[in-house]
PDB file of N, CA and C in Angstrom:
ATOM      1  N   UNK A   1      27.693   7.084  -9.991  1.00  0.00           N
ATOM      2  CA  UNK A   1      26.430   7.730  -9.719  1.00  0.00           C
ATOM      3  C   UNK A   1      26.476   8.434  -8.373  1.00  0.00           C
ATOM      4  N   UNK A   2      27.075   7.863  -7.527  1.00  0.00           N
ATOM      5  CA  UNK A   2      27.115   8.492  -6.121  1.00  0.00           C
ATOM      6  C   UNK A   2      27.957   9.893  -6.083  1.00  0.00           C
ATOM      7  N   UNK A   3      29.275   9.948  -6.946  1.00  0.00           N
ATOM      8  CA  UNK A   3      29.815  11.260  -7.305  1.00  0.00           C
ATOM      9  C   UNK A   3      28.898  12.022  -7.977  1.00  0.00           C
ATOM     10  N   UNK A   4      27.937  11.678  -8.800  1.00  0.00           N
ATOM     11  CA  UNK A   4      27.035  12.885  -9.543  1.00  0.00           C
ATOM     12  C   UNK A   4      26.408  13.665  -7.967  1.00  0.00           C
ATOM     13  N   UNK A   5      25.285  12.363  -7.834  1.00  0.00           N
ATOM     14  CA  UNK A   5      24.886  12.949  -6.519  1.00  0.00           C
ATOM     15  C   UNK A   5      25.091  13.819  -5.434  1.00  0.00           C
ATOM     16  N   UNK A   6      26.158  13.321  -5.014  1.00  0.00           N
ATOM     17  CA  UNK A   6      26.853  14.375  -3.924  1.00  0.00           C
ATOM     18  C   UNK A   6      27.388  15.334  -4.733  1.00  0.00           C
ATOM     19  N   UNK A   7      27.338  15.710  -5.763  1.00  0.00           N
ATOM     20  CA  UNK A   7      27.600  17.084  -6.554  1.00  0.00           C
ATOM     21  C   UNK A   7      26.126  17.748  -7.046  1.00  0.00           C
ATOM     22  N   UNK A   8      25.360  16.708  -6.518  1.00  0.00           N
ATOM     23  CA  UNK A   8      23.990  17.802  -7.191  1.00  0.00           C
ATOM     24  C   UNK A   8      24.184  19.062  -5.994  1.00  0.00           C
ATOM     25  N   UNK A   9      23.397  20.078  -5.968  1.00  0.00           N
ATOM     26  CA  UNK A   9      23.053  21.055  -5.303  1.00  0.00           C
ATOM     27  C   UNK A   9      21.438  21.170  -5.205  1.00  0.00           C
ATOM     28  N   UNK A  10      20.761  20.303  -4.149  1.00  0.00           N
ATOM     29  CA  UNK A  10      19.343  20.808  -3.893  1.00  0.00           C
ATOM     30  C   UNK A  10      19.284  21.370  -3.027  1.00  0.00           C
ATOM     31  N   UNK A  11      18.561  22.611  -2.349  1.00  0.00           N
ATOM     32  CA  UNK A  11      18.138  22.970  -1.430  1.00  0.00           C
ATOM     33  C   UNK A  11      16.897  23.034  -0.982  1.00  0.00           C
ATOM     34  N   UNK A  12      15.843  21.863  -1.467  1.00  0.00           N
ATOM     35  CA  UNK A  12      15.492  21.447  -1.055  1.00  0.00           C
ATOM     36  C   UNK A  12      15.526  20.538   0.266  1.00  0.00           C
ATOM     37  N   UNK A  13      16.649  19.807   0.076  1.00  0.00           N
ATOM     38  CA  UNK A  13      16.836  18.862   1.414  1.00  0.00           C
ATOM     39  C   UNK A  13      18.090  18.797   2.386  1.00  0.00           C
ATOM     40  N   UNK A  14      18.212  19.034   3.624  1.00  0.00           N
ATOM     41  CA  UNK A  14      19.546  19.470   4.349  1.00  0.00           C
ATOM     42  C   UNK A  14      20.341  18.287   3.960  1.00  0.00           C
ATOM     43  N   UNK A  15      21.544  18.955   3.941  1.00  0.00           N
ATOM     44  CA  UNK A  15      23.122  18.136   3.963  1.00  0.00           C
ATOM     45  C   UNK A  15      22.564  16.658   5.416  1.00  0.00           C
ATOM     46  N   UNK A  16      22.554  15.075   4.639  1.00  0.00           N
ATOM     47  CA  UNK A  16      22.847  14.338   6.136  1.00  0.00           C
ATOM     48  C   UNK A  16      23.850  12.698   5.688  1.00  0.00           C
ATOM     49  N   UNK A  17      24.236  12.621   6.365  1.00  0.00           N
ATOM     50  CA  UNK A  17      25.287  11.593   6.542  1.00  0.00           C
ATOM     51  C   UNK A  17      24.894  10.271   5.910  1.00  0.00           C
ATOM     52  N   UNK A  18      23.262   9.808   5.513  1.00  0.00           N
ATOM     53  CA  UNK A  18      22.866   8.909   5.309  1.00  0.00           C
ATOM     54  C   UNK A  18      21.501   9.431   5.355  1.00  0.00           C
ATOM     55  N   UNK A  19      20.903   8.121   4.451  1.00  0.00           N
ATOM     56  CA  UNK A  19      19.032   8.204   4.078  1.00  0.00           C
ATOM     57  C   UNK A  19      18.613   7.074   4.847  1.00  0.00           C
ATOM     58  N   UNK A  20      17.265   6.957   5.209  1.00  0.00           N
ATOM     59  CA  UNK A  20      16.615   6.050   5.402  1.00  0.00           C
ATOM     60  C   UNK A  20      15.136   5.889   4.700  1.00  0.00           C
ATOM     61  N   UNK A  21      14.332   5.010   5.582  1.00  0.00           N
ATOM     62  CA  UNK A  21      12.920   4.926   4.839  1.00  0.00           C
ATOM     63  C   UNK A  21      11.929   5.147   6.058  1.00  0.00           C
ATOM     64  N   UNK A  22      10.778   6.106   5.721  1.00  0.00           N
ATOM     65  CA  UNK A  22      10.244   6.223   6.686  1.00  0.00           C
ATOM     66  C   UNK A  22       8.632   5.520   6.448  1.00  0.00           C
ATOM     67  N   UNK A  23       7.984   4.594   6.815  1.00  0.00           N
ATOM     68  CA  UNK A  23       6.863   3.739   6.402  1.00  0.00           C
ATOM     69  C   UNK A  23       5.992   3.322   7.845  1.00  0.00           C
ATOM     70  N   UNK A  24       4.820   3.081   7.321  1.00  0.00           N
ATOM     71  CA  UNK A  24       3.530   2.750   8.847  1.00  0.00           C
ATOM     72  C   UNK A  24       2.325   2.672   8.294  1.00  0.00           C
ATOM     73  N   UNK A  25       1.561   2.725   8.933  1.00  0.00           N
ATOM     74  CA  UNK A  25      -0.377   2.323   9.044  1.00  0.00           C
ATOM     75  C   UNK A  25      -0.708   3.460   9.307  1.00  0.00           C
ATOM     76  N   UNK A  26      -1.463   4.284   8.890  1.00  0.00           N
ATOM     77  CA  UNK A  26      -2.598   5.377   9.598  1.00  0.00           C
ATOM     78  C   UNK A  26      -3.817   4.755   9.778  1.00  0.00           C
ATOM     79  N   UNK A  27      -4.086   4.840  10.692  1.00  0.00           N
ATOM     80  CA  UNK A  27      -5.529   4.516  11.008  1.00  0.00           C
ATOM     81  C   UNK A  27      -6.626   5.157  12.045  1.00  0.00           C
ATOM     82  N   UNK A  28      -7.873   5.078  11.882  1.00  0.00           N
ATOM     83  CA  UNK A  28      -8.562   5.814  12.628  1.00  0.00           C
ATOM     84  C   UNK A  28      -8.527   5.683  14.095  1.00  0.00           C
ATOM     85  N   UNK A  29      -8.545   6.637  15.108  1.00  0.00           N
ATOM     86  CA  UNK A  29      -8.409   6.369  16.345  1.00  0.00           C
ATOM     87  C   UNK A  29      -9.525   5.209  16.635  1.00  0.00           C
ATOM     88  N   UNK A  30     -10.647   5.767  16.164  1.00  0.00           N
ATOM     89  CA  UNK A  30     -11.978   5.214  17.345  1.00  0.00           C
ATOM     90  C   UNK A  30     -12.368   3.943  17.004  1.00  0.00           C
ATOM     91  N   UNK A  31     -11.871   3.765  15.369  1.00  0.00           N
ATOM     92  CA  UNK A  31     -12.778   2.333  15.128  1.00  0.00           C
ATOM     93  C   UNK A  31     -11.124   1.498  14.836  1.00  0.00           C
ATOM     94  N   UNK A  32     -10.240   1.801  14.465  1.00  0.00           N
ATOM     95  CA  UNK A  32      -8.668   1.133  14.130  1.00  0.00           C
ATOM     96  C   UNK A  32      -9.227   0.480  12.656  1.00  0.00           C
ATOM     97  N   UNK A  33     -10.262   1.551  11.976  1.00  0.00           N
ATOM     98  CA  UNK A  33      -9.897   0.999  10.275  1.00  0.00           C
ATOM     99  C   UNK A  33      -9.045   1.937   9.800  1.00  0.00           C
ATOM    100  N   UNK A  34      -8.274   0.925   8.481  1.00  0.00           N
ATOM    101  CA  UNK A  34      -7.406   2.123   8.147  1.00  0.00           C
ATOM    102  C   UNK A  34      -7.912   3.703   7.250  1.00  0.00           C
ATOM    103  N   UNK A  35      -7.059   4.459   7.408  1.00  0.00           N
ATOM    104  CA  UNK A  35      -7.078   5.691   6.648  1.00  0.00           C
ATOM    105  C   UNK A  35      -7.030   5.539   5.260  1.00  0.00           C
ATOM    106  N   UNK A  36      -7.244   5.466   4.516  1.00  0.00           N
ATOM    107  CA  UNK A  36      -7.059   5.937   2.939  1.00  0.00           C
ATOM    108  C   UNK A  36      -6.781   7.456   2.697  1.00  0.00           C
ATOM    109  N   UNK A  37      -5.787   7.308   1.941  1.00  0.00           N
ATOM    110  CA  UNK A  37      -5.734   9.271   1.282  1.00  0.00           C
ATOM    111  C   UNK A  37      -5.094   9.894   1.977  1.00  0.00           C
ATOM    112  N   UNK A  38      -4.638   9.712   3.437  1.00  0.00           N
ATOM    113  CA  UNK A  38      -3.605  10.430   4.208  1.00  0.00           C
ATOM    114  C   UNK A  38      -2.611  11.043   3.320  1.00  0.00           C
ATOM    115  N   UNK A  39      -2.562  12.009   3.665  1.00  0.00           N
ATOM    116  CA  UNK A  39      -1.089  12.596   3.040  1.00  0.00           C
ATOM    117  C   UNK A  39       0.318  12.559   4.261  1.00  0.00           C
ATOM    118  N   UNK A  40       0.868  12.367   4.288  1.00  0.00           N
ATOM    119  CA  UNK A  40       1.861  12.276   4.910  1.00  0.00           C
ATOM    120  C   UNK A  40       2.953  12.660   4.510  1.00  0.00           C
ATOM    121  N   UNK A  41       3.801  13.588   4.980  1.00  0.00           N
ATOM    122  CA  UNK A  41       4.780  14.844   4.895  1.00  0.00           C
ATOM    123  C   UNK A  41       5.936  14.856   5.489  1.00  0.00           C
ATOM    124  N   UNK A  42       7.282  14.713   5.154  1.00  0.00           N
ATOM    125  CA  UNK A  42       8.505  14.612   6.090  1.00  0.00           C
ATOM    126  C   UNK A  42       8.985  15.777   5.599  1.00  0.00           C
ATOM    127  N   UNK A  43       9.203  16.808   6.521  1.00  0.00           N
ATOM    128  CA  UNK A  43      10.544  18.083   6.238  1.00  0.00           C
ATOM    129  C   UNK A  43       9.984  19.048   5.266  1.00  0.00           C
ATOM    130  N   UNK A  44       8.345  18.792   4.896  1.00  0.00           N
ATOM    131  CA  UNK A  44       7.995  19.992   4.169  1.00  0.00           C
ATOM    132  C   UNK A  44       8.371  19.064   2.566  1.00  0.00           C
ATOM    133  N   UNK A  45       9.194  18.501   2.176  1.00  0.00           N
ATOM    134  CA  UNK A  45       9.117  18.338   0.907  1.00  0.00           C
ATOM    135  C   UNK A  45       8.671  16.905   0.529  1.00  0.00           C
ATOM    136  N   UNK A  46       9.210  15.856   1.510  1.00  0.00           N
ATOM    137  CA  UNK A  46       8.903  14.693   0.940  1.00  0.00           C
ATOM    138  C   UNK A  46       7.413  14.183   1.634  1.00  0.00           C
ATOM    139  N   UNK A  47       6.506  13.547   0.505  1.00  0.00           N
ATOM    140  CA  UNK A  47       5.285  13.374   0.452  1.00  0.00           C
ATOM    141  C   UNK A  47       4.944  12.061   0.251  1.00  0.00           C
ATOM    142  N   UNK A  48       3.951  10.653   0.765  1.00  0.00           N
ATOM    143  CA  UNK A  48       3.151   9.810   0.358  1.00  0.00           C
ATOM    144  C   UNK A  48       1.794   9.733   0.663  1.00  0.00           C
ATOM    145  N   UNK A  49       0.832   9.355  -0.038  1.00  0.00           N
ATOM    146  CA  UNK A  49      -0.525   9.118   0.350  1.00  0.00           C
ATOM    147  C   UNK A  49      -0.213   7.863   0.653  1.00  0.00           C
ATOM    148  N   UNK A  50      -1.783   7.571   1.766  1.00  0.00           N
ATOM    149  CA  UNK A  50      -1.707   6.167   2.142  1.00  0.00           C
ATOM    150  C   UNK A  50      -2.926   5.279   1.227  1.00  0.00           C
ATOM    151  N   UNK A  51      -2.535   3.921   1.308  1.00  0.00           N
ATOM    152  CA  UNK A  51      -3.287   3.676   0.177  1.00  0.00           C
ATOM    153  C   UNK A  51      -4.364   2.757   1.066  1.00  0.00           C
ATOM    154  N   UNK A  52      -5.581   2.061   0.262  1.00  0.00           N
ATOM    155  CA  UNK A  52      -6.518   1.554   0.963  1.00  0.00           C
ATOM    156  C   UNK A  52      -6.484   0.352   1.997  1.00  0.00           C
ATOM    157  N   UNK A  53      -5.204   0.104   2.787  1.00  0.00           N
ATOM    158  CA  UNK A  53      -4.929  -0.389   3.816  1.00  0.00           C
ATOM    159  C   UNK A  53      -4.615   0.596   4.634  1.00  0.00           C
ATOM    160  N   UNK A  54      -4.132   1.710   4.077  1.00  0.00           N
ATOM    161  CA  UNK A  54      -3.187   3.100   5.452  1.00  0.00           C
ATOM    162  C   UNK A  54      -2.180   3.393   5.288  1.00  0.00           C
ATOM    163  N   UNK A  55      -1.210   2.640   4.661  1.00  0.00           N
ATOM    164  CA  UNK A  55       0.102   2.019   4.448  1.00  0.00           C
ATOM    165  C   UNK A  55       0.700   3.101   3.634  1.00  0.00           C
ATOM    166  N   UNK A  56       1.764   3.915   3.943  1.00  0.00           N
ATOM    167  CA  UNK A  56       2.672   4.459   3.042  1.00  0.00           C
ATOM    168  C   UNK A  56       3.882   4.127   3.527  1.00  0.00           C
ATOM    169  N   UNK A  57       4.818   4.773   2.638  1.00  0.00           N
ATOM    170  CA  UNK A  57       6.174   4.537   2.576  1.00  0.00           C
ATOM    171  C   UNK A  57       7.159   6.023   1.823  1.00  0.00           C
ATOM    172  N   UNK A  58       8.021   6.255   2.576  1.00  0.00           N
ATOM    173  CA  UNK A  58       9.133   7.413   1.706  1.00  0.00           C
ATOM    174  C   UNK A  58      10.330   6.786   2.217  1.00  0.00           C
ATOM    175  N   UNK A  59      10.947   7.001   1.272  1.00  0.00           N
ATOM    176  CA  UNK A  59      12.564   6.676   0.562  1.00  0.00           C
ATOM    177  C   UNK A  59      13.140   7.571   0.737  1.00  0.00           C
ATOM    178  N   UNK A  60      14.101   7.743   1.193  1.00  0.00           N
ATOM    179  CA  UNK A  60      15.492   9.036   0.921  1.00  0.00           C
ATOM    180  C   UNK A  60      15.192   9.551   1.528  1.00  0.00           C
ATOM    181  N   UNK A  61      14.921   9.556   3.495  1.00  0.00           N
ATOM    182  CA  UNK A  61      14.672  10.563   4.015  1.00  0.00           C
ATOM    183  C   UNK A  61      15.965  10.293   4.874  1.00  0.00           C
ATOM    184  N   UNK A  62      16.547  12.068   4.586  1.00  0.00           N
ATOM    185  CA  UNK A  62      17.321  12.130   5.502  1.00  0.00           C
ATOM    186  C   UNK A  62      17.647  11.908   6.767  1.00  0.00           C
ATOM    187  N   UNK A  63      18.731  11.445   7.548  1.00  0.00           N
ATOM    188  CA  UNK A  63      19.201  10.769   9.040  1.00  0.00           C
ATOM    189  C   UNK A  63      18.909  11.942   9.473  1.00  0.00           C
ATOM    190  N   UNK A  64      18.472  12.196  10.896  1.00  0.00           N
ATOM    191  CA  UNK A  64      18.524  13.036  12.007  1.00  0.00           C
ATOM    192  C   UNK A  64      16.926  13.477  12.453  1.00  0.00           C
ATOM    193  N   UNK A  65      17.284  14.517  13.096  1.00  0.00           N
ATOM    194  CA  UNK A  65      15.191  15.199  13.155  1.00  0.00           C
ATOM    195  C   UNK A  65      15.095  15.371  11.947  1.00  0.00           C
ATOM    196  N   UNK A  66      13.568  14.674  12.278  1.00  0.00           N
ATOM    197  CA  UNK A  66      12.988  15.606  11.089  1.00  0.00           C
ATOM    198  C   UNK A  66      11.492  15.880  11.539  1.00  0.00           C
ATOM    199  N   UNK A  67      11.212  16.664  10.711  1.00  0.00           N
ATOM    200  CA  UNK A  67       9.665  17.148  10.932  1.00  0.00           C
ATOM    201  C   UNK A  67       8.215  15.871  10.800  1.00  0.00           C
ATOM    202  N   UNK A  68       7.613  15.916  10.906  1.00  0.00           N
ATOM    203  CA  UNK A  68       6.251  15.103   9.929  1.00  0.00           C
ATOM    204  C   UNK A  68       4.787  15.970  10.422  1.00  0.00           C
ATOM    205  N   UNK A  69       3.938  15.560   9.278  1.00  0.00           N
ATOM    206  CA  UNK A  69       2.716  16.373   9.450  1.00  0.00           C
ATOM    207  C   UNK A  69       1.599  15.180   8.517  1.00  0.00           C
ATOM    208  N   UNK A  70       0.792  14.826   9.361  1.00  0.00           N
ATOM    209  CA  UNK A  70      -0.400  13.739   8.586  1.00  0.00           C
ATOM    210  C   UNK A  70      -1.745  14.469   8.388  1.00  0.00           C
ATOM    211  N   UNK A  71      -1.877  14.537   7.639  1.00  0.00           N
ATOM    212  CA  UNK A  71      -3.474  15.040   7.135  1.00  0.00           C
ATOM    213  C   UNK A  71      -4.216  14.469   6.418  1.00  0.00           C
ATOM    214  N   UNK A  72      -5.568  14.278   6.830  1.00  0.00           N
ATOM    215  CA  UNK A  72      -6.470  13.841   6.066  1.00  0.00           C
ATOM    216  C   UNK A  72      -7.730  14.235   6.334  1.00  0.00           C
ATOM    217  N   UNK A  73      -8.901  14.228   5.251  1.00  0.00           N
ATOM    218  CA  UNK A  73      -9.726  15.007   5.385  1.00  0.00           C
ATOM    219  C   UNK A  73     -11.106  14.236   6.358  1.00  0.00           C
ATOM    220  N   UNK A  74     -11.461  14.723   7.396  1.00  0.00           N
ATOM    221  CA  UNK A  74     -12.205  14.735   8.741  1.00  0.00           C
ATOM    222  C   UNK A  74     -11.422  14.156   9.520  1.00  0.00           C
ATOM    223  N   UNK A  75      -9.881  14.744   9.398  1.00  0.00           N
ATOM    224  CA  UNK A  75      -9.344  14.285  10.545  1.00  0.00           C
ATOM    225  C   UNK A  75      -8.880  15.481  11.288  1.00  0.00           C
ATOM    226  N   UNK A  76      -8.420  15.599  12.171  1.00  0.00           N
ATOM    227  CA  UNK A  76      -7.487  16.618  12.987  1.00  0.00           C
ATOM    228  C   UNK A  76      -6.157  16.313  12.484  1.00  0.00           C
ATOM    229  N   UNK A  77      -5.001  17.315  12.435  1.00  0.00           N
ATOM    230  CA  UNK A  77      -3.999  17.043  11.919  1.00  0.00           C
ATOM    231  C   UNK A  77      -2.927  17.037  12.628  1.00  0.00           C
ATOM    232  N   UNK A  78      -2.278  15.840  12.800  1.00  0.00           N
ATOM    233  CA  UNK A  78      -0.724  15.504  13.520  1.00  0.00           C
ATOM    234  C   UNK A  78       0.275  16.011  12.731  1.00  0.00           C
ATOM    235  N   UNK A  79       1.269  16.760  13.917  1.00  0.00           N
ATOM    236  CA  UNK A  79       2.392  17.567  13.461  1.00  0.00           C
ATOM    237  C   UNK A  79       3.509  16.928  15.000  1.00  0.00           C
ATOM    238  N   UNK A  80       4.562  16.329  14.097  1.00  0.00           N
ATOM    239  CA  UNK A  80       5.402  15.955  15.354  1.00  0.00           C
ATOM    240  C   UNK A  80       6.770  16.183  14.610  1.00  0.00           C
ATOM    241  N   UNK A  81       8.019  15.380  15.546  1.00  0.00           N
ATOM    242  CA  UNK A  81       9.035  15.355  15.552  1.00  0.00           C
ATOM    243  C   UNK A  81       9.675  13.846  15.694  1.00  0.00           C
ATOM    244  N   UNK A  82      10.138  13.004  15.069  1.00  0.00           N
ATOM    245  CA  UNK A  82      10.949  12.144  14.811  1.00  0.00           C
ATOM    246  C   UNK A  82      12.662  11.928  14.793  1.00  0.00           C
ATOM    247  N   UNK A  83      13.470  11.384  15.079  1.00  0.00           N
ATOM    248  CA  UNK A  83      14.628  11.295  14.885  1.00  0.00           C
ATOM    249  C   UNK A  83      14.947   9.507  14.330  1.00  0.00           C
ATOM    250  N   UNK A  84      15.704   9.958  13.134  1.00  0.00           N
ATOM    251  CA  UNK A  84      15.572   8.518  12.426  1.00  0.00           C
ATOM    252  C   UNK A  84      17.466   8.452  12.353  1.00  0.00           C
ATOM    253  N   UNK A  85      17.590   7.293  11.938  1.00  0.00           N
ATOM    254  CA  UNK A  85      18.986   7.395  11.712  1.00  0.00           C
ATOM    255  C   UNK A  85      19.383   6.077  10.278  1.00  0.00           C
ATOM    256  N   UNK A  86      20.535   6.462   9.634  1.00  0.00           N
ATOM    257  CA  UNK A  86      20.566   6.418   8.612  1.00  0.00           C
ATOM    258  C   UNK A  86      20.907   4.722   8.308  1.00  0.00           C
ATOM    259  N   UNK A  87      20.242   4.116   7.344  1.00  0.00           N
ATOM    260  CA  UNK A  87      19.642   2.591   7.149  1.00  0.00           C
ATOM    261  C   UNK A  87      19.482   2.459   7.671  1.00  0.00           C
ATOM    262  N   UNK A  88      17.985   2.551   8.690  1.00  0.00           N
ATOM    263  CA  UNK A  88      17.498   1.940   9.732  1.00  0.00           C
ATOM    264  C   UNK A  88      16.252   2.649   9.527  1.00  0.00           C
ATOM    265  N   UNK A  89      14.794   1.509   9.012  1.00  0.00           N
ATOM    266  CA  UNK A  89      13.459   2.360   8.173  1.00  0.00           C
ATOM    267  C   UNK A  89      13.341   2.669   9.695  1.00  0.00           C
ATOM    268  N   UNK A  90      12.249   3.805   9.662  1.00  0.00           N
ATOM    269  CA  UNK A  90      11.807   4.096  10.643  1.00  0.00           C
ATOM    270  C   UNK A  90       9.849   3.801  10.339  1.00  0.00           C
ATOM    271  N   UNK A  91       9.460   3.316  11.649  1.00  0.00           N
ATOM    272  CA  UNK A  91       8.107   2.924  11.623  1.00  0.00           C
ATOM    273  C   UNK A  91       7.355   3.651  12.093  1.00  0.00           C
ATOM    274  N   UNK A  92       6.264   4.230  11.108  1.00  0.00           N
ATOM    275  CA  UNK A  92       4.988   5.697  11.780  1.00  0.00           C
ATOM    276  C   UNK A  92       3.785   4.809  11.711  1.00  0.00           C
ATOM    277  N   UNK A  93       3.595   4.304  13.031  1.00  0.00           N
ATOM    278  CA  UNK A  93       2.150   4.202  12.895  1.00  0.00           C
ATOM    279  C   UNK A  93       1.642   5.227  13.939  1.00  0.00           C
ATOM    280  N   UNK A  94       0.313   5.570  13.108  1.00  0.00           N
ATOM    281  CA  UNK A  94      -0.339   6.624  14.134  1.00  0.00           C
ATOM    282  C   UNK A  94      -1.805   6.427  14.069  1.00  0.00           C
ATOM    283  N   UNK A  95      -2.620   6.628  15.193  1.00  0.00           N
ATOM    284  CA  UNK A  95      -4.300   6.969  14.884  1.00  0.00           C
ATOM    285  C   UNK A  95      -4.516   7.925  14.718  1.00  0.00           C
ATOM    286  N   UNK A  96      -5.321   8.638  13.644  1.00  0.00           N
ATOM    287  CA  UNK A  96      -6.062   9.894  13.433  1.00  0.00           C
ATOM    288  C   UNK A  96      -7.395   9.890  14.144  1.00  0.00           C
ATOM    289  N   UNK A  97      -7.482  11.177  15.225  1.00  0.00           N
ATOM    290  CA  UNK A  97      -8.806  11.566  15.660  1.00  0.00           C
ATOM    291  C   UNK A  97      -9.749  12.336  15.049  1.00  0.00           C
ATOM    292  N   UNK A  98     -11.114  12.030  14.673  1.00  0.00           N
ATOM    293  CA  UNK A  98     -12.031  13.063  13.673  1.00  0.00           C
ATOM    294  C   UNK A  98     -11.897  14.306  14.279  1.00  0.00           C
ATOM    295  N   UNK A  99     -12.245  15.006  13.318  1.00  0.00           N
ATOM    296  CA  UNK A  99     -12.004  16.830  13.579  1.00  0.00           C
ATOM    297  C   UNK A  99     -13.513  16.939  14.041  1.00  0.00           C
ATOM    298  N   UNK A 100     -13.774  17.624  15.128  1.00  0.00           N
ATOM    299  CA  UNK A 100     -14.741  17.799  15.515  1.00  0.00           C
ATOM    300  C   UNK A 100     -16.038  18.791  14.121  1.00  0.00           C
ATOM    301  N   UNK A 101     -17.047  18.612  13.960  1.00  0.00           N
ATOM    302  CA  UNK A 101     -17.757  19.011  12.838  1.00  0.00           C
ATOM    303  C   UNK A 101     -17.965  20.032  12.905  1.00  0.00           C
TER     304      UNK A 101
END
């Protein structure tokens, strides 16, 4: 299975040496309940919502930088930069601040 793999061709996701897992809590800045519904975004393609604790999780994210972007609705939206490295989950917890009305 690992020879299929490394013979697929996606370009979707850059060439990296190893995957990891990228998982955390979203939660609200002001009160620290959690987020529900967050979307959470690594590299533009890989995606989890958070579920009614905050809590997501992605699989197979490539070793090195990568992008992330959290959104949710009346929040302001976080856009950062991470560097993860390969089997080794990496932990996102973050607070979301309300978007001003």
């Amino acid at each position: 299975m690992a020879a299929f793999l490394a013979g697929c061709n996606t370009d979707s996701l850059p060439p990296a040496s190893g995957f990891t897992t990228v998982s955390g809590t979203i939660v609200d800045a002001a009160t620290k309940t959690p987020v529900a519904g967050a979307v959470v975004t690594v590299d533009t393609v890989l995606t989890a919502t958070t579920d009614a604790s905050g809590k997501f999780a992605i699989e197979k994210v490539p070793s090195g930088i990568v992008d992330y972007t959290v959104t949710a609705k009346g929040y302001k939206v976080v856009t950062s930069t991470a560097e993860v490295e390969p089997s080794k989950p990496y932990e996102l917890d973050l607070s979301l601040v309300a978007a001003s009305p």
